[in-house]
PDB file of N, CA and C in Angstrom:
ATOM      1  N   UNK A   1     208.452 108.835 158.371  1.00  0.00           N
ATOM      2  CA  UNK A   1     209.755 109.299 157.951  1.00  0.00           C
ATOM      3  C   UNK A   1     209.711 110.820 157.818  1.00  0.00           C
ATOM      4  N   UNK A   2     210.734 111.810 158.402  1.00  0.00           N
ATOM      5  CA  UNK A   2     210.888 113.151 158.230  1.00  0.00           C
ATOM      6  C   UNK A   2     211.056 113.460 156.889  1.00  0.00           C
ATOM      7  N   UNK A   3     210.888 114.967 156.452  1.00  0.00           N
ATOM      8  CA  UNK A   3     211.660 114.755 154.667  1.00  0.00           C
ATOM      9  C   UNK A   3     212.566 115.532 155.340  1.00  0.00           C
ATOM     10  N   UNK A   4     212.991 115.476 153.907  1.00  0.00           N
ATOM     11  CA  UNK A   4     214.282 116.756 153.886  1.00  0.00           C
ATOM     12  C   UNK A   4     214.239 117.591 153.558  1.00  0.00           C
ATOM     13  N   UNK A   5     215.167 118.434 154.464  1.00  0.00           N
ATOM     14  CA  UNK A   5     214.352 119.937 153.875  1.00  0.00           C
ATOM     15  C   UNK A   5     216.518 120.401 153.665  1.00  0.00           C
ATOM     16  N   UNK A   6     216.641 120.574 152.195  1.00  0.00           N
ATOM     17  CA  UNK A   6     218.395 121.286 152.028  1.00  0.00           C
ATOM     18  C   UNK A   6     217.991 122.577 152.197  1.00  0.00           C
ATOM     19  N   UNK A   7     219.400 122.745 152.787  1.00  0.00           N
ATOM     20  CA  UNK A   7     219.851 124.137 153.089  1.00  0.00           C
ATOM     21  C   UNK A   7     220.397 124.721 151.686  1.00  0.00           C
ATOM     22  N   UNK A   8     220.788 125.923 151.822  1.00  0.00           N
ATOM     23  CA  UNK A   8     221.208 127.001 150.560  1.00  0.00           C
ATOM     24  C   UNK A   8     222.524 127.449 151.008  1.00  0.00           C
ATOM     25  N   UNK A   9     223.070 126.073 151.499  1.00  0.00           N
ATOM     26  CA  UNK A   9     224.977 125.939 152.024  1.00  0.00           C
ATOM     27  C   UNK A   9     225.600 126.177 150.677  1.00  0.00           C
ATOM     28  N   UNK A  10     226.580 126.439 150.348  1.00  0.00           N
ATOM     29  CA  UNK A  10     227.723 126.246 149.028  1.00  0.00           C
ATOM     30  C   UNK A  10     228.322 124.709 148.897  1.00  0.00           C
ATOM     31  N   UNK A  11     228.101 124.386 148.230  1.00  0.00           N
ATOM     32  CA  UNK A  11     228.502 122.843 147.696  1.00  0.00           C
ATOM     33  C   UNK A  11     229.875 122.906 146.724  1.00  0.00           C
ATOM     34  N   UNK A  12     230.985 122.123 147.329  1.00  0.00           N
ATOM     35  CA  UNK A  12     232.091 122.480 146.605  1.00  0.00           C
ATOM     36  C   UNK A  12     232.112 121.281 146.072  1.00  0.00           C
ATOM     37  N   UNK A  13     232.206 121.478 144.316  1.00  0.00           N
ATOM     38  CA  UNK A  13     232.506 120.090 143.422  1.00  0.00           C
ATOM     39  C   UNK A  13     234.165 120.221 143.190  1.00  0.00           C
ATOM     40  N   UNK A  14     234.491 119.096 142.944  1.00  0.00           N
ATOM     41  CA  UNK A  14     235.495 119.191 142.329  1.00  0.00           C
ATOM     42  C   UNK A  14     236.083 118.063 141.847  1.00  0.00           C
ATOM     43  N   UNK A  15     237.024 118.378 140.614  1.00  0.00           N
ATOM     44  CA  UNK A  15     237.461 117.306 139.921  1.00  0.00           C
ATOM     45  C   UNK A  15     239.189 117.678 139.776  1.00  0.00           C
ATOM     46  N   UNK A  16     239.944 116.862 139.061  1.00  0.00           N
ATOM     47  CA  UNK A  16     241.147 116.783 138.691  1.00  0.00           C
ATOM     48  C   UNK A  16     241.450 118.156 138.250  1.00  0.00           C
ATOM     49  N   UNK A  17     240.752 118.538 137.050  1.00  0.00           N
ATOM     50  CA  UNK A  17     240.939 119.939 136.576  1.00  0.00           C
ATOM     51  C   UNK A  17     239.838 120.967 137.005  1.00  0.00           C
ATOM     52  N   UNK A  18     238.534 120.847 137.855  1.00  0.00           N
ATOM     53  CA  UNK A  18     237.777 122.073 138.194  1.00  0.00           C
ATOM     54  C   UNK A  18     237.650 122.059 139.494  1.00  0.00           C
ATOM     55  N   UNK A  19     237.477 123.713 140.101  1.00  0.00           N
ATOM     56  CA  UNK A  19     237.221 123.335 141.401  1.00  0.00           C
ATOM     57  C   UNK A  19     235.824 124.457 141.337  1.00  0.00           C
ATOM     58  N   UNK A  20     234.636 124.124 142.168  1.00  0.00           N
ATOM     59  CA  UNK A  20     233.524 124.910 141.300  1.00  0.00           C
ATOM     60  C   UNK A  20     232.649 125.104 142.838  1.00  0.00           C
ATOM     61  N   UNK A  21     232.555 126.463 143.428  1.00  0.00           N
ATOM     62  CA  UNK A  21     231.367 126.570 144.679  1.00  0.00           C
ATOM     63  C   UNK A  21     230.485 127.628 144.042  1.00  0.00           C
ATOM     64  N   UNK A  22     229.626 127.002 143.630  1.00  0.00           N
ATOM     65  CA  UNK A  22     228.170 128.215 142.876  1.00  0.00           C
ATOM     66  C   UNK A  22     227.755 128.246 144.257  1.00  0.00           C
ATOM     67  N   UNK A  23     227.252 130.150 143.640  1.00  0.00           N
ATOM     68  CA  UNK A  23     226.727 131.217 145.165  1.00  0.00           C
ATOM     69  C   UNK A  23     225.194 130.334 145.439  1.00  0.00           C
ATOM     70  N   UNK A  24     224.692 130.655 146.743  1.00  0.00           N
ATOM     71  CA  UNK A  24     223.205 129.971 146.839  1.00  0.00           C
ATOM     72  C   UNK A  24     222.445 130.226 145.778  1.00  0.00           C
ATOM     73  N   UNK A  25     221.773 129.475 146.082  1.00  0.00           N
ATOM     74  CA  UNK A  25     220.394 129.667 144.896  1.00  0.00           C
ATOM     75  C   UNK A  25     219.589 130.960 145.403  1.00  0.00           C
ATOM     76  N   UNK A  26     219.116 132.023 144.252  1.00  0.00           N
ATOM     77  CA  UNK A  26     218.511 132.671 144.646  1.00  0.00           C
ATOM     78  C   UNK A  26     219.580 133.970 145.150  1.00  0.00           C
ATOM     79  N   UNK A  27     220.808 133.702 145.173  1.00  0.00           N
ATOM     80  CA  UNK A  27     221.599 134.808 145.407  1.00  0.00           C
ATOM     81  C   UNK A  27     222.106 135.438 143.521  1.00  0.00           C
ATOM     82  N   UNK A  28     222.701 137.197 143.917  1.00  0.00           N
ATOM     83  CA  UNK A  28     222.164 137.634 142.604  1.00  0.00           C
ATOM     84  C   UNK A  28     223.870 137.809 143.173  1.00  0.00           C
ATOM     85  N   UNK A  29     224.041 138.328 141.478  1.00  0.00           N
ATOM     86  CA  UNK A  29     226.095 138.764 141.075  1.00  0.00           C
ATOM     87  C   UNK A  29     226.304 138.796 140.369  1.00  0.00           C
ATOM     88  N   UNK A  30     227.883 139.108 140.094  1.00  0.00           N
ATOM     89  CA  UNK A  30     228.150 139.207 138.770  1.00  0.00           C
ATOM     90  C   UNK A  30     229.418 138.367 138.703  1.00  0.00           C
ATOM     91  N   UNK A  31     229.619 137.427 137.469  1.00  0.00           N
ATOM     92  CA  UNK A  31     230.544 136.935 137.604  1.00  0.00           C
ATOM     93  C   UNK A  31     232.010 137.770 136.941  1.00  0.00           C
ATOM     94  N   UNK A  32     232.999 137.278 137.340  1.00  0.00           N
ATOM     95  CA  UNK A  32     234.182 137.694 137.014  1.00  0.00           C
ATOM     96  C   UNK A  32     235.568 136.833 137.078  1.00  0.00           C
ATOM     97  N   UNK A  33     235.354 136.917 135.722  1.00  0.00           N
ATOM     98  CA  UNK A  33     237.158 135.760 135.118  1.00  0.00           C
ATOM     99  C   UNK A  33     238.389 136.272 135.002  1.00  0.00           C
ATOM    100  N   UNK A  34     239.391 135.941 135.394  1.00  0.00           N
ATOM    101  CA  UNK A  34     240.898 136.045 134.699  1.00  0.00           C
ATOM    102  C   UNK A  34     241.490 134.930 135.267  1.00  0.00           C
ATOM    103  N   UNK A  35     242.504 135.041 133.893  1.00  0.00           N
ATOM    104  CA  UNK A  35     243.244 133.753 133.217  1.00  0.00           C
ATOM    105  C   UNK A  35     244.567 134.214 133.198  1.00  0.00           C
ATOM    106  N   UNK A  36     245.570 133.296 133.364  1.00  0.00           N
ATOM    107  CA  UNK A  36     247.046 133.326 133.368  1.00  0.00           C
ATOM    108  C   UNK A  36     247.905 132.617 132.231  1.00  0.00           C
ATOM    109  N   UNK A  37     247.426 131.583 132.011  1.00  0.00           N
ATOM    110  CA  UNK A  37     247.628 130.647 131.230  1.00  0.00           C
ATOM    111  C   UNK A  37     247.921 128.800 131.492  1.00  0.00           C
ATOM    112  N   UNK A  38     247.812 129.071 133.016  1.00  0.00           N
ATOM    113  CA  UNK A  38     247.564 127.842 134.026  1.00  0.00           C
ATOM    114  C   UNK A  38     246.447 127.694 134.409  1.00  0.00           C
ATOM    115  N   UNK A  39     245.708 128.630 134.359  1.00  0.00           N
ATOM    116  CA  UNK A  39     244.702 128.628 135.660  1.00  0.00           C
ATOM    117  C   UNK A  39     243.539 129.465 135.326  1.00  0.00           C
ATOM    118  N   UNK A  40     242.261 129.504 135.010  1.00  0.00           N
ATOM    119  CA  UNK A  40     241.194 130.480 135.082  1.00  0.00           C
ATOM    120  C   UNK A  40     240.574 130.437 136.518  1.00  0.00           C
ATOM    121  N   UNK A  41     240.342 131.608 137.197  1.00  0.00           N
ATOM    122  CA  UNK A  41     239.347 131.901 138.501  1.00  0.00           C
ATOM    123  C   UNK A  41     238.450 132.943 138.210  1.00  0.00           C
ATOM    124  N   UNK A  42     237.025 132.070 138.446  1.00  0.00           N
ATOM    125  CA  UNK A  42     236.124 132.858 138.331  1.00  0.00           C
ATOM    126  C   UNK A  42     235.453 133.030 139.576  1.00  0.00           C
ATOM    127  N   UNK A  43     234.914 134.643 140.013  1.00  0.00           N
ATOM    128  CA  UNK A  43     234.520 134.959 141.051  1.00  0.00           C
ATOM    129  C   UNK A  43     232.933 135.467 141.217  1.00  0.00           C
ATOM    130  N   UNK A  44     231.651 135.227 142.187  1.00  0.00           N
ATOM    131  CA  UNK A  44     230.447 135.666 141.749  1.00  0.00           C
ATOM    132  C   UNK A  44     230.799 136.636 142.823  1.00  0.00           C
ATOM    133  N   UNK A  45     230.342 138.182 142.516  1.00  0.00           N
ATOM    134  CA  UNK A  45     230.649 139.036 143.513  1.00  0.00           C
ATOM    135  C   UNK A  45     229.285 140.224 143.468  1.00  0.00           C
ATOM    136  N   UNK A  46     228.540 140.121 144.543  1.00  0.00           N
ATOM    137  CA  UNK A  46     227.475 140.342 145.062  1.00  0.00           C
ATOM    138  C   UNK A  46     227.464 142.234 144.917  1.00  0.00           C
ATOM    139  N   UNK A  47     226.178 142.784 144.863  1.00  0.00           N
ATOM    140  CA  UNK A  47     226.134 144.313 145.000  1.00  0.00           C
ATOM    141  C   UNK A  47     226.979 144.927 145.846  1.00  0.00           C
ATOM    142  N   UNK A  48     227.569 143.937 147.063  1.00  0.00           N
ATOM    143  CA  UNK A  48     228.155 144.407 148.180  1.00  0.00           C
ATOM    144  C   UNK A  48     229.200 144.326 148.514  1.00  0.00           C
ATOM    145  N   UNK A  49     229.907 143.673 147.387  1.00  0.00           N
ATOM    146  CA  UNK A  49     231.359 143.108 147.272  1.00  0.00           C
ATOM    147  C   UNK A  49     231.477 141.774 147.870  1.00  0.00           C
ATOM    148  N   UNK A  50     230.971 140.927 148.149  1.00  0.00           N
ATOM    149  CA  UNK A  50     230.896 140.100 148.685  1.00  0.00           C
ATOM    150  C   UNK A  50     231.072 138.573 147.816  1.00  0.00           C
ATOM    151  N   UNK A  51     232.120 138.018 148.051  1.00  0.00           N
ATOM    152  CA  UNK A  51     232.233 136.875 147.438  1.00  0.00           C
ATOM    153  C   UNK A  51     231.121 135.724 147.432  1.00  0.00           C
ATOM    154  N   UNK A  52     230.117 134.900 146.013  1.00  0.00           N
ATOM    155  CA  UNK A  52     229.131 134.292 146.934  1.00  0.00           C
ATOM    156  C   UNK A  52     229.270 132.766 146.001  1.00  0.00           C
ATOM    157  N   UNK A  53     230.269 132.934 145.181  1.00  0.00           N
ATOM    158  CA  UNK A  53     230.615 131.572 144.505  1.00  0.00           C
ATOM    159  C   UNK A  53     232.103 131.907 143.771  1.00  0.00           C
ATOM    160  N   UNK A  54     232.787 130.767 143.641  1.00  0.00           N
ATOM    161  CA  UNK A  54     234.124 130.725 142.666  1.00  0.00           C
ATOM    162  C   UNK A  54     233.995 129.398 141.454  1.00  0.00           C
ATOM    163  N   UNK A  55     234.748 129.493 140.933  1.00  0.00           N
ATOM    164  CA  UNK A  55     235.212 128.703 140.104  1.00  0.00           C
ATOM    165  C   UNK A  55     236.567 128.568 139.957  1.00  0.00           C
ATOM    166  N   UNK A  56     237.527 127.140 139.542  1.00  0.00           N
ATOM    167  CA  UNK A  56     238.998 127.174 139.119  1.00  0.00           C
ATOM    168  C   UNK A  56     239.250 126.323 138.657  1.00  0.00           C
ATOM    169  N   UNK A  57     239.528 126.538 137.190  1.00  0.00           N
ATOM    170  CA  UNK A  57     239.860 125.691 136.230  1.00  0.00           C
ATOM    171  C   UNK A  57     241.803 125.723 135.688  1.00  0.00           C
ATOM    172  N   UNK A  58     242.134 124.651 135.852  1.00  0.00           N
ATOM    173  CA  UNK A  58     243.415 124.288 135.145  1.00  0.00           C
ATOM    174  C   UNK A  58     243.804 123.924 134.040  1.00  0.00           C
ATOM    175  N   UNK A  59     244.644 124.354 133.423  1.00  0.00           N
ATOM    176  CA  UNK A  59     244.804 124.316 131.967  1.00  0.00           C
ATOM    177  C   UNK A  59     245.868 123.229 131.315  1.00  0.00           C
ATOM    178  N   UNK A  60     245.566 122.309 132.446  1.00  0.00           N
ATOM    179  CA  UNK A  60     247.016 121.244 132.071  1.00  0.00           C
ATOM    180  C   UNK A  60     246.632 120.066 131.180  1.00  0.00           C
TER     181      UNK A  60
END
């Protein structure tokens, strides 16, 4: 039997109220939140500006 070997793809979870793609493993950032009062989006944004995970939570 082969093993497995995972990749360091973005895995999007999500539920009713979250929607959640954490940056690869091993990738570095900073996160960043704002809120409306519906909705929080959080963004991981790399030395380079570079988007490398989100988050979005609903407030219903």
């Amino acid at each position: 039997m082969a093993p497995i070997e995972p990749k360091d793809d973005a895995v999007l979870v999500e539920t009713p109220s979250c929607k959640l793609a954490p940056p690869p493993q091993g990738s570095r950032g900073k996160w960043i939140s704002a809120a409306d009062g519906e909705r929080t989006l959080s963004r991981c944004i790399d030395e380079e500006g570079v988007m490398r995970g989100f988050g979005l939570s609903l407030h219903k």
